[in-house]
ModelCIF file with pLDDT and N, C-alpha, C, O atoms, coordinates in Angstrom:
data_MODEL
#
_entry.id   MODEL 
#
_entity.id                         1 
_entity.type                       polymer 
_entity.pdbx_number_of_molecules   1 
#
_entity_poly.entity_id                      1 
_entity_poly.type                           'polypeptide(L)' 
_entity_poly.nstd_linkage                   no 
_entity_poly.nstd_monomer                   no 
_entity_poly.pdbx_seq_one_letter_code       
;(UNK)(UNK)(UNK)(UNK)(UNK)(UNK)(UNK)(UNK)(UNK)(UNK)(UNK)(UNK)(UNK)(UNK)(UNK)(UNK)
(UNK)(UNK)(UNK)(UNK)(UNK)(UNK)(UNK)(UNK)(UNK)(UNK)(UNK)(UNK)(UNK)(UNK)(UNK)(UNK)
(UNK)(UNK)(UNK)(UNK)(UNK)(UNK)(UNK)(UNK)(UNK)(UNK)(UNK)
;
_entity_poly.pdbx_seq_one_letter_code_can   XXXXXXXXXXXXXXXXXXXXXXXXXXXXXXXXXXXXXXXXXXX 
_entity_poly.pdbx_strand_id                 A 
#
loop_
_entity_poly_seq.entity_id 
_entity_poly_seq.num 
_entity_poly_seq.mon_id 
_entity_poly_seq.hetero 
1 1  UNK n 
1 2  UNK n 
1 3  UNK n 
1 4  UNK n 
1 5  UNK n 
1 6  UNK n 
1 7  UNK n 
1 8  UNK n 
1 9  UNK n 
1 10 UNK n 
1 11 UNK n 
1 12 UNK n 
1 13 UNK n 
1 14 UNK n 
1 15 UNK n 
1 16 UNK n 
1 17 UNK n 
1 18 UNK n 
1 19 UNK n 
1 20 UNK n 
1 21 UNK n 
1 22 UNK n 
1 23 UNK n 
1 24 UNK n 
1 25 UNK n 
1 26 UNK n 
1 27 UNK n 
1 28 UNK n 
1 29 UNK n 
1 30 UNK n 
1 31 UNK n 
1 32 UNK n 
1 33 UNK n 
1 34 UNK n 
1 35 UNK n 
1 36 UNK n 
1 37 UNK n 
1 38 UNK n 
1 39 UNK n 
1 40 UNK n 
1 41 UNK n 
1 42 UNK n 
1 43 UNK n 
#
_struct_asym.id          A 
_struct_asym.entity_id   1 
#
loop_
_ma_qa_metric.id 
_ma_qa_metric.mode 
_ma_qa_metric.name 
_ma_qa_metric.software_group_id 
_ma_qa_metric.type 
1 global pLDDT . pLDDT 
2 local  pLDDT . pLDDT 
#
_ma_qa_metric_global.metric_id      1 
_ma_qa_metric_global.metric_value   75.88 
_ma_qa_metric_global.model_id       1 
_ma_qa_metric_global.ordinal_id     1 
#
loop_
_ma_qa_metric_local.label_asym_id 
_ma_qa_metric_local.label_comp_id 
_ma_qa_metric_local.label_seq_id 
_ma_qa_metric_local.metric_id 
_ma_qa_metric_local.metric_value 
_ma_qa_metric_local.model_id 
_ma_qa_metric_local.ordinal_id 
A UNK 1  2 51.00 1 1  
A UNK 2  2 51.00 1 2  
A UNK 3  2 52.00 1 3  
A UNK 4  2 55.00 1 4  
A UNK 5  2 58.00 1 5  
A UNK 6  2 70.00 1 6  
A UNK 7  2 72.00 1 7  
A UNK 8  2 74.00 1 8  
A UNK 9  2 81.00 1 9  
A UNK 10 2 84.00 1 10 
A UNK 11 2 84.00 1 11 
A UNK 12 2 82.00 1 12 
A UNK 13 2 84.00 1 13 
A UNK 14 2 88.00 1 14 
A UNK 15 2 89.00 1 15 
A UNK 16 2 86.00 1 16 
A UNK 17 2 88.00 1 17 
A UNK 18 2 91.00 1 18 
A UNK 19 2 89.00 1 19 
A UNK 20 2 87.00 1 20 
A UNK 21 2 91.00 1 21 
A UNK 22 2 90.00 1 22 
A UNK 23 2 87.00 1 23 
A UNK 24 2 86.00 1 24 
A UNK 25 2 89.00 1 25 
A UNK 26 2 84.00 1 26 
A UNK 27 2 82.00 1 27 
A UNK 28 2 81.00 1 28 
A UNK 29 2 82.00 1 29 
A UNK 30 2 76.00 1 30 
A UNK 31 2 74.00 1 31 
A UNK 32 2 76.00 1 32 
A UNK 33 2 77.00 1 33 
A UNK 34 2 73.00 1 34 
A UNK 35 2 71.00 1 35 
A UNK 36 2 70.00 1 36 
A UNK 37 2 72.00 1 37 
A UNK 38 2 69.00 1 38 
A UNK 39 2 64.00 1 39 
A UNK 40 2 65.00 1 40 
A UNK 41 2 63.00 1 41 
A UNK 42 2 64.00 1 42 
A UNK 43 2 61.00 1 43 
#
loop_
_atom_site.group_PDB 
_atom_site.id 
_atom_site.type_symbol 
_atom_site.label_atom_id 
_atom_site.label_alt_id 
_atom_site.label_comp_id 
_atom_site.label_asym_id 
_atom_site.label_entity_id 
_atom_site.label_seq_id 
_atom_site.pdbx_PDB_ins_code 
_atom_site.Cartn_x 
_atom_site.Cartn_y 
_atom_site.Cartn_z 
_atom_site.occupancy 
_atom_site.B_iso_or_equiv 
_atom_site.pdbx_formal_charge 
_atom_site.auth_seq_id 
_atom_site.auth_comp_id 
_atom_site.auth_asym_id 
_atom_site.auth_atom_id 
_atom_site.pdbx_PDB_model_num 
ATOM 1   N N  . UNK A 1 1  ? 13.983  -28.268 2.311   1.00 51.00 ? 1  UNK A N  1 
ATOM 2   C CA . UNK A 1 1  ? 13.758  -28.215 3.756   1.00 51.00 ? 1  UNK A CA 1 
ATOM 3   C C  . UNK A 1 1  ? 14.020  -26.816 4.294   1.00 51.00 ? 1  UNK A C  1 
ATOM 4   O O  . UNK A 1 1  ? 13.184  -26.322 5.051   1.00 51.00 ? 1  UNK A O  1 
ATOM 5   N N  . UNK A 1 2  ? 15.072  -26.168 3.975   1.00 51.00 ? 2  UNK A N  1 
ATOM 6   C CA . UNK A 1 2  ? 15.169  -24.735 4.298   1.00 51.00 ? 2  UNK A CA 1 
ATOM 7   C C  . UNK A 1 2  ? 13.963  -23.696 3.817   1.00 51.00 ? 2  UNK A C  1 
ATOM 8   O O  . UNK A 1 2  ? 13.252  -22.912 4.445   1.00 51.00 ? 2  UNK A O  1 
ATOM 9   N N  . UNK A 1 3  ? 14.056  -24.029 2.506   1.00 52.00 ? 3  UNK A N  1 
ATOM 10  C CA . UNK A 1 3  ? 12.979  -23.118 1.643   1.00 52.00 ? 3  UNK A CA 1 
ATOM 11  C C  . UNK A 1 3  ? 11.324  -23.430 2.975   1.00 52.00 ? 3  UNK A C  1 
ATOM 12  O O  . UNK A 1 3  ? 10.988  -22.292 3.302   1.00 52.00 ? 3  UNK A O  1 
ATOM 13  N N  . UNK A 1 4  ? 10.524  -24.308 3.586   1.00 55.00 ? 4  UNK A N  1 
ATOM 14  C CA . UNK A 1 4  ? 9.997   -25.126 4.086   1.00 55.00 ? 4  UNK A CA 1 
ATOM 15  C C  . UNK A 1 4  ? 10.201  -24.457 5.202   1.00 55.00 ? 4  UNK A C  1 
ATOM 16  O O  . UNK A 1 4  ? 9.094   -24.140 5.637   1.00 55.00 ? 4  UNK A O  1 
ATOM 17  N N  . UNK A 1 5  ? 11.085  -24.059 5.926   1.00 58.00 ? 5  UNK A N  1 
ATOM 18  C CA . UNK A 1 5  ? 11.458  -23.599 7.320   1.00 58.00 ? 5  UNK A CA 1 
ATOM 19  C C  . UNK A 1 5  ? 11.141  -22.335 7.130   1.00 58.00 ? 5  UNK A C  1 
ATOM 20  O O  . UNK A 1 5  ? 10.954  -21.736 8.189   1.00 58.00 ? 5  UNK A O  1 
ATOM 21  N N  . UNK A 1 6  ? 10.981  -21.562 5.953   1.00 70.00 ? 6  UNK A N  1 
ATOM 22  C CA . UNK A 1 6  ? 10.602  -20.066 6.047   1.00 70.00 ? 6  UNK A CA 1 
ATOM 23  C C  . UNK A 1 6  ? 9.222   -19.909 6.974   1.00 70.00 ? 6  UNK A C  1 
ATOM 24  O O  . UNK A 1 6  ? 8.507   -20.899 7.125   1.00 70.00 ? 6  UNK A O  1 
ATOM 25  N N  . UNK A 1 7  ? 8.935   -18.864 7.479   1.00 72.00 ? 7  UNK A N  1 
ATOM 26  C CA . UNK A 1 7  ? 8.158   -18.303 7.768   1.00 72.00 ? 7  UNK A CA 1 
ATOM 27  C C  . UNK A 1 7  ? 7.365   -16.799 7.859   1.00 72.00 ? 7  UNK A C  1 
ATOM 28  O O  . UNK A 1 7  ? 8.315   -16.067 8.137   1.00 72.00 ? 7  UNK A O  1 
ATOM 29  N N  . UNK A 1 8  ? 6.635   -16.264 7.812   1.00 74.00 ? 8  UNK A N  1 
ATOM 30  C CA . UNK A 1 8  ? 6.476   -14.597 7.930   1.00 74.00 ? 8  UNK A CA 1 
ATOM 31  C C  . UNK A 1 8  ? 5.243   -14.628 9.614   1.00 74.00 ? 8  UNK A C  1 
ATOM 32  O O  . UNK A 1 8  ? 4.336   -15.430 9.842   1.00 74.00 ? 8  UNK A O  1 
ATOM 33  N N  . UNK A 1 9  ? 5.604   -13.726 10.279  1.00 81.00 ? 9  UNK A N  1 
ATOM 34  C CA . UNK A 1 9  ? 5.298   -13.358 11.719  1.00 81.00 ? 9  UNK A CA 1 
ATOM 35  C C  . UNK A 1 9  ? 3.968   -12.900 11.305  1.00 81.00 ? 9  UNK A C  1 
ATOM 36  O O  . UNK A 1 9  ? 3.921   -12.209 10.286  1.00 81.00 ? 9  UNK A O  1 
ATOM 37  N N  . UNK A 1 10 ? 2.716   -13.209 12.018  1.00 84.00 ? 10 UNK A N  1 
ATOM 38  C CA . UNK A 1 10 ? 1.562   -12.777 11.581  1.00 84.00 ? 10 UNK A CA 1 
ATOM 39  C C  . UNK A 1 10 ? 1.111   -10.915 12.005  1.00 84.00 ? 10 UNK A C  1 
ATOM 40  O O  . UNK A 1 10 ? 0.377   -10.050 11.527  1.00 84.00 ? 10 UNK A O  1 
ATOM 41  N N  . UNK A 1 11 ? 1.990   -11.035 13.070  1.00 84.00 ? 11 UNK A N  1 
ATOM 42  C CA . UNK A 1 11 ? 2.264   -9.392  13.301  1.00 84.00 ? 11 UNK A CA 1 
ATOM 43  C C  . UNK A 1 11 ? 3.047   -8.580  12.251  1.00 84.00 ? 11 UNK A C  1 
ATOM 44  O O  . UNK A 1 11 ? 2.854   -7.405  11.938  1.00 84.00 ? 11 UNK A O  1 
ATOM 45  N N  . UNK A 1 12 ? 3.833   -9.310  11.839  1.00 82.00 ? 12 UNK A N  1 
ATOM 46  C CA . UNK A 1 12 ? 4.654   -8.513  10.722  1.00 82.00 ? 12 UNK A CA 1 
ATOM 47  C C  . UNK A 1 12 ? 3.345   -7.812  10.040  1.00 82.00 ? 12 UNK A C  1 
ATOM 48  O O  . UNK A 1 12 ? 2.841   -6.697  10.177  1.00 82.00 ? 12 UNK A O  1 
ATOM 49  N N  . UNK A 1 13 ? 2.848   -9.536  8.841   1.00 84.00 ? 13 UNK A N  1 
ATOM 50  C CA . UNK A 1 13 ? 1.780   -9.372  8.472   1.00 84.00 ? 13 UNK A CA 1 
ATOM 51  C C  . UNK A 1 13 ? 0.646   -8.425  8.485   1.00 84.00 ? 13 UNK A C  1 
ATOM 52  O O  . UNK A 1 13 ? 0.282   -7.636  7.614   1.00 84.00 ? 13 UNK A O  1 
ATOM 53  N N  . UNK A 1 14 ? 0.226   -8.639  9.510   1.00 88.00 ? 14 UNK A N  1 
ATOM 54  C CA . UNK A 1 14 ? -0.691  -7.745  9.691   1.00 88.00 ? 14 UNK A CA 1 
ATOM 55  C C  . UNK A 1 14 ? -0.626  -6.164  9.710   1.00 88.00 ? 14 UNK A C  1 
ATOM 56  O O  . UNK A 1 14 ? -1.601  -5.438  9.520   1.00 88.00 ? 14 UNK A O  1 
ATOM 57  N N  . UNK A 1 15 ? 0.877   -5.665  10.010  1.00 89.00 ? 15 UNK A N  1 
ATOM 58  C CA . UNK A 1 15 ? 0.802   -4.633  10.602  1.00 89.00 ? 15 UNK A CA 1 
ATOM 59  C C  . UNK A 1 15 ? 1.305   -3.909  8.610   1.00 89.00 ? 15 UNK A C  1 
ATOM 60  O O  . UNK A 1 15 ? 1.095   -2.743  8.273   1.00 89.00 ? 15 UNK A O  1 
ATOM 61  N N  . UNK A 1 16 ? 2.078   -5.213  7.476   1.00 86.00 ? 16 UNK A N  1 
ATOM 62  C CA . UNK A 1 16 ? 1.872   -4.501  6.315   1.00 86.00 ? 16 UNK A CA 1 
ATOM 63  C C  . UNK A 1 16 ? 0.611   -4.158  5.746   1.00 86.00 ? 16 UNK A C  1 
ATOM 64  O O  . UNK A 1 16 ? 0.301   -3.051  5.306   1.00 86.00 ? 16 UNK A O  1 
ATOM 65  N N  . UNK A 1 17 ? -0.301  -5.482  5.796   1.00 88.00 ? 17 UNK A N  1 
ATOM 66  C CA . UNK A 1 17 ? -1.425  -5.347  5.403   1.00 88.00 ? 17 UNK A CA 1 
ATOM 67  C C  . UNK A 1 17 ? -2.095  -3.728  5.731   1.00 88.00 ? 17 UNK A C  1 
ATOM 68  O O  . UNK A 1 17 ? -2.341  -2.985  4.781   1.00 88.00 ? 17 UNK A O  1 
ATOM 69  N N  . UNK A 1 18 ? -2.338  -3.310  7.092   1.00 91.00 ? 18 UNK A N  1 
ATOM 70  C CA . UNK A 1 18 ? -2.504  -1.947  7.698   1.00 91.00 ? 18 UNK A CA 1 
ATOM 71  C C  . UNK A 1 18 ? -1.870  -0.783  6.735   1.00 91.00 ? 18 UNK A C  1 
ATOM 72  O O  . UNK A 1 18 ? -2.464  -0.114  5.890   1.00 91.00 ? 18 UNK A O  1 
ATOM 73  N N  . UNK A 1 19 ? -0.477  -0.738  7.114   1.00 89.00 ? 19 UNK A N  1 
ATOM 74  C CA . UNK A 1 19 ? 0.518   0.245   6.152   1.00 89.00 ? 19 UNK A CA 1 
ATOM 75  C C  . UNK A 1 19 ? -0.313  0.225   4.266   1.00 89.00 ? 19 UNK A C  1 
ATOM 76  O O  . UNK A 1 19 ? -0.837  1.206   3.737   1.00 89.00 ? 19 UNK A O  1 
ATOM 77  N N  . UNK A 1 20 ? -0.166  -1.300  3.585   1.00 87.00 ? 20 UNK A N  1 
ATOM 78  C CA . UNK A 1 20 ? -0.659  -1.309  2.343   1.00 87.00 ? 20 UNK A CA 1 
ATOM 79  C C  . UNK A 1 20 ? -1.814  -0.277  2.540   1.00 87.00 ? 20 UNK A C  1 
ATOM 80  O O  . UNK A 1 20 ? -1.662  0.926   2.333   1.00 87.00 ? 20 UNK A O  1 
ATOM 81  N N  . UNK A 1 21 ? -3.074  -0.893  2.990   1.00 91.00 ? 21 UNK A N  1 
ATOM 82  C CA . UNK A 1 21 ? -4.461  -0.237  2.692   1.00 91.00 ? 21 UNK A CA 1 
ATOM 83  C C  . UNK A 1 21 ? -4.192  1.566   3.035   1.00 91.00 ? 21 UNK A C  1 
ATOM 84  O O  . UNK A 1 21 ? -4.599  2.485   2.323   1.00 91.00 ? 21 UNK A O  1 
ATOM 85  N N  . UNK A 1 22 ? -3.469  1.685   4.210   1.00 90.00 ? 22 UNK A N  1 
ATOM 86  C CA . UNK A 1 22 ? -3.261  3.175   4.122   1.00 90.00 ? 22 UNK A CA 1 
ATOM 87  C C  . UNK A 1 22 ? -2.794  4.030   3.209   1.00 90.00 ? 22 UNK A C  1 
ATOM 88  O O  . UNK A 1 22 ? -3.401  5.037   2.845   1.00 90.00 ? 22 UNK A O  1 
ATOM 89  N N  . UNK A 1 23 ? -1.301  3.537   2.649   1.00 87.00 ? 23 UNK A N  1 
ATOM 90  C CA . UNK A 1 23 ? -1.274  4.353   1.510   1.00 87.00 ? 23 UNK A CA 1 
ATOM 91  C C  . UNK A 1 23 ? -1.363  4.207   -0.232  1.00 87.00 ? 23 UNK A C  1 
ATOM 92  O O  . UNK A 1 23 ? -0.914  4.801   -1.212  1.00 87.00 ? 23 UNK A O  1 
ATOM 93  N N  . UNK A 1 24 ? -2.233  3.031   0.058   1.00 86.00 ? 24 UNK A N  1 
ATOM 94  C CA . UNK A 1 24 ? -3.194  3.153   -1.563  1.00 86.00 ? 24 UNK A CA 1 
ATOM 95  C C  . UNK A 1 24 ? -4.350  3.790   -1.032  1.00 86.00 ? 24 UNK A C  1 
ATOM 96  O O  . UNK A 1 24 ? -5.038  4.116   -1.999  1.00 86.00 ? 24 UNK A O  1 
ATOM 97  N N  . UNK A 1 25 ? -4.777  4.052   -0.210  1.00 89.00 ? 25 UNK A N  1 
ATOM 98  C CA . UNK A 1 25 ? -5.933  4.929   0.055   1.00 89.00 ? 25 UNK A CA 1 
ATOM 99  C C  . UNK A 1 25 ? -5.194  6.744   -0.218  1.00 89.00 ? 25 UNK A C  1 
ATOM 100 O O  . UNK A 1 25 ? -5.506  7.672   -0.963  1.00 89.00 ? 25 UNK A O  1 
ATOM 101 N N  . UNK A 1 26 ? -4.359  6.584   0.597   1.00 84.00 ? 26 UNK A N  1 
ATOM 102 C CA . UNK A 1 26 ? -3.980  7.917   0.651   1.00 84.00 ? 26 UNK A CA 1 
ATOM 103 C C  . UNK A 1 26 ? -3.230  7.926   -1.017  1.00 84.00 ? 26 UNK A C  1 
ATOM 104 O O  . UNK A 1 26 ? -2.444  8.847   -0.797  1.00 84.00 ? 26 UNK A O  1 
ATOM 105 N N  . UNK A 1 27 ? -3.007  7.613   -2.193  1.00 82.00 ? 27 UNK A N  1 
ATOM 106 C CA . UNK A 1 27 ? -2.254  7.547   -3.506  1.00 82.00 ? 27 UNK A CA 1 
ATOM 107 C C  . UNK A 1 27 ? -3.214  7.948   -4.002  1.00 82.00 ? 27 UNK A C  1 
ATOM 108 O O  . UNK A 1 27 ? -3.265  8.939   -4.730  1.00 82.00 ? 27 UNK A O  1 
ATOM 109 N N  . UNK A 1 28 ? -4.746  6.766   -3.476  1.00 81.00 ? 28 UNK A N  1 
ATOM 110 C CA . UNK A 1 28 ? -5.666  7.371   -4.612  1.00 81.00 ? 28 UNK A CA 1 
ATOM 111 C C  . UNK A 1 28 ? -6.457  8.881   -4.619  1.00 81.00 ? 28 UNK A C  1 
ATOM 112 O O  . UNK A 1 28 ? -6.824  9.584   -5.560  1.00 81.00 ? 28 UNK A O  1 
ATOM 113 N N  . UNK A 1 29 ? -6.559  9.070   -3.042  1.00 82.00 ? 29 UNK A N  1 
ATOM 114 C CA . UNK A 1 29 ? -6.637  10.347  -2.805  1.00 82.00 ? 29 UNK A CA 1 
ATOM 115 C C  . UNK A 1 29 ? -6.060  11.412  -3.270  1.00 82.00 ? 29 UNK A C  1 
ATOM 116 O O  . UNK A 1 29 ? -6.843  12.320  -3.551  1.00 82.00 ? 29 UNK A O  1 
ATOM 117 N N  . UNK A 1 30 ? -4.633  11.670  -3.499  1.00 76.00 ? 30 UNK A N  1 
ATOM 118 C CA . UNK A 1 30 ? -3.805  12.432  -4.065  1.00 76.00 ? 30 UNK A CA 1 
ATOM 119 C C  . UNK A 1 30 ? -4.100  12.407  -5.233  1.00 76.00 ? 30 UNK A C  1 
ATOM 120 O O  . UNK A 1 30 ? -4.468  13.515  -5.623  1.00 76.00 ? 30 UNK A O  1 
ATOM 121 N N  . UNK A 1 31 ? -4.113  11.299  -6.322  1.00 74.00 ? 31 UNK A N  1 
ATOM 122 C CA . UNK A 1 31 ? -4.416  11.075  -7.700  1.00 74.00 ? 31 UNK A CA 1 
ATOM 123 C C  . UNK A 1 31 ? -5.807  11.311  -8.144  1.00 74.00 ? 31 UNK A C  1 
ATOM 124 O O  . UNK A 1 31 ? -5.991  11.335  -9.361  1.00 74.00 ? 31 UNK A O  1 
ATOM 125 N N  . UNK A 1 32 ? -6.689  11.466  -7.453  1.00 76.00 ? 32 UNK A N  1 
ATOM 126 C CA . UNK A 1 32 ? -7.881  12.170  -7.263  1.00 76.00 ? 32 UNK A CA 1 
ATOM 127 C C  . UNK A 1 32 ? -7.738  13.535  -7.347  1.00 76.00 ? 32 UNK A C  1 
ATOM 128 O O  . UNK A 1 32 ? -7.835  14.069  -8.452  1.00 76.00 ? 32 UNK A O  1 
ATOM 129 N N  . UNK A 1 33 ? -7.568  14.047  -6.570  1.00 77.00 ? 33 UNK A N  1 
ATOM 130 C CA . UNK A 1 33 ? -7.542  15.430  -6.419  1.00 77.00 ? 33 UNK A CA 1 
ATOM 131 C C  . UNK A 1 33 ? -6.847  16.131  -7.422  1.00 77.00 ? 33 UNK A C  1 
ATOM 132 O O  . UNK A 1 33 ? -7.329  17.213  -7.755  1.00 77.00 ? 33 UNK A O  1 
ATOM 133 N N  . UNK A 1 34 ? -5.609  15.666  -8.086  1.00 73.00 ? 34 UNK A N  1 
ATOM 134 C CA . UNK A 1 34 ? -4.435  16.560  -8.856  1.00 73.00 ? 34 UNK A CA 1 
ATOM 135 C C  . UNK A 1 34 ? -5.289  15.940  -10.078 1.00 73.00 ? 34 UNK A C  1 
ATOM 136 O O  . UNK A 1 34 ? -4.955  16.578  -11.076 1.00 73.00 ? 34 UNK A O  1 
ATOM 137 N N  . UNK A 1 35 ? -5.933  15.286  -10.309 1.00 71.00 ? 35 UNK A N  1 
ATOM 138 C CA . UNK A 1 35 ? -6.899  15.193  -11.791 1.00 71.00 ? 35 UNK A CA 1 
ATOM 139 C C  . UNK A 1 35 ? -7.980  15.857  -11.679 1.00 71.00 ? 35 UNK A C  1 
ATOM 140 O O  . UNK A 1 35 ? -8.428  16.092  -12.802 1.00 71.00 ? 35 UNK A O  1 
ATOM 141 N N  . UNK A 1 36 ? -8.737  16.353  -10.706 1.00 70.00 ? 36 UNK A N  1 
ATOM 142 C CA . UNK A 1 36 ? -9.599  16.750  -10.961 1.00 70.00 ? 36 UNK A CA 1 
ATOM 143 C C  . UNK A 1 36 ? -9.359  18.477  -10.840 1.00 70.00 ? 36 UNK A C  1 
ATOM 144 O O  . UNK A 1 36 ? -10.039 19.341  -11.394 1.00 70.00 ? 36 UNK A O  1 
ATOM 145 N N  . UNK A 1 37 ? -8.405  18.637  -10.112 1.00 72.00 ? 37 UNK A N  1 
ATOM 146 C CA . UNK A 1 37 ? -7.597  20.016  -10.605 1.00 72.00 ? 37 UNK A CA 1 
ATOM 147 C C  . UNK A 1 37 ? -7.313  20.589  -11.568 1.00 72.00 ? 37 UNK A C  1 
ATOM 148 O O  . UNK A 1 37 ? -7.657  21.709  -11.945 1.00 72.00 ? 37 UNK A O  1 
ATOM 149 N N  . UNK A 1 38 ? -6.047  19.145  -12.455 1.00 69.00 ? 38 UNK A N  1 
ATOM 150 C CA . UNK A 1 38 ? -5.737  19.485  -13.736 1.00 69.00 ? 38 UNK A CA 1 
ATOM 151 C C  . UNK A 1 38 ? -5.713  18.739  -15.119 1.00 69.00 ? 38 UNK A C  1 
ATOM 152 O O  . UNK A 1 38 ? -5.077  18.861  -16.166 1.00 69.00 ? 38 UNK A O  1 
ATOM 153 N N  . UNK A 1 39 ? -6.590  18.001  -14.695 1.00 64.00 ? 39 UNK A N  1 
ATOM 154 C CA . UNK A 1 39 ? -6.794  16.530  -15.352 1.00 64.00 ? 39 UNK A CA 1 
ATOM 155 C C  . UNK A 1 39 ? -5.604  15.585  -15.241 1.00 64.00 ? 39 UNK A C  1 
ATOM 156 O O  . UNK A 1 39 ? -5.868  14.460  -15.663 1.00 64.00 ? 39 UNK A O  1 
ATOM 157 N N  . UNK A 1 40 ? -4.226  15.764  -14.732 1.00 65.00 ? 40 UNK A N  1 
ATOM 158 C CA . UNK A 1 40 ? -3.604  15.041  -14.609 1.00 65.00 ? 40 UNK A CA 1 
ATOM 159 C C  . UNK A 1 40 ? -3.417  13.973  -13.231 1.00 65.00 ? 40 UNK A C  1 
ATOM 160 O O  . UNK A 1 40 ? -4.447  14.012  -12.558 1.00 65.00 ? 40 UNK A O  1 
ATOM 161 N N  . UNK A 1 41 ? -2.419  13.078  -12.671 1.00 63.00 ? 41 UNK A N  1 
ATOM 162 C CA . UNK A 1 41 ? -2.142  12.390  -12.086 1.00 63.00 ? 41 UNK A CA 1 
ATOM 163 C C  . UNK A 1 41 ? -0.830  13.131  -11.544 1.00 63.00 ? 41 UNK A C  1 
ATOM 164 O O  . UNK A 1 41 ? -0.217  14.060  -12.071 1.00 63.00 ? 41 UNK A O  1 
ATOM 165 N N  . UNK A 1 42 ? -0.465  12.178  -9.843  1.00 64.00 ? 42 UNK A N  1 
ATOM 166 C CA . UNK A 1 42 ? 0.751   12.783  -9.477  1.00 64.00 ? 42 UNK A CA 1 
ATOM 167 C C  . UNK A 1 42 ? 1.713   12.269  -10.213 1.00 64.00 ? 42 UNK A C  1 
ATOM 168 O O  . UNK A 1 42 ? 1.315   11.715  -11.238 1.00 64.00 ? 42 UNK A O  1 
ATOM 169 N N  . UNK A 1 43 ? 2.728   12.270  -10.048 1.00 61.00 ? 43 UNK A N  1 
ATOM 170 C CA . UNK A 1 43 ? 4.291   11.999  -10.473 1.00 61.00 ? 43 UNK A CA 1 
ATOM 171 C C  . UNK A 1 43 ? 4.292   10.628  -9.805  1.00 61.00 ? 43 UNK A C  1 
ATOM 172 O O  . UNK A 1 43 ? 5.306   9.931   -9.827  1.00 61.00 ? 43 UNK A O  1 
#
């Protein structure tokens, strides 16, 4: 019944979802660029 009473705020939600897509966009960007520089990946 407790476990059952959880909930997550759809604003929370939403506003990680936002944060997520931003910085795997911005990771792959970085990891893009430093490979095609030096063939490697960031740190």
């Amino acid at each position: 019944k407790s476990m059952s009473g959880l909930s997550l705020p759809m604003d929370a939600m939403s506003r990680l979802q936002a944060d997520y897509v931003s910085q795997a966009a911005q990771m792959w960007n970085d990891s893009l660029t430093r490979f095609q520089k030096d063939g490697k990946a960031a740190a």
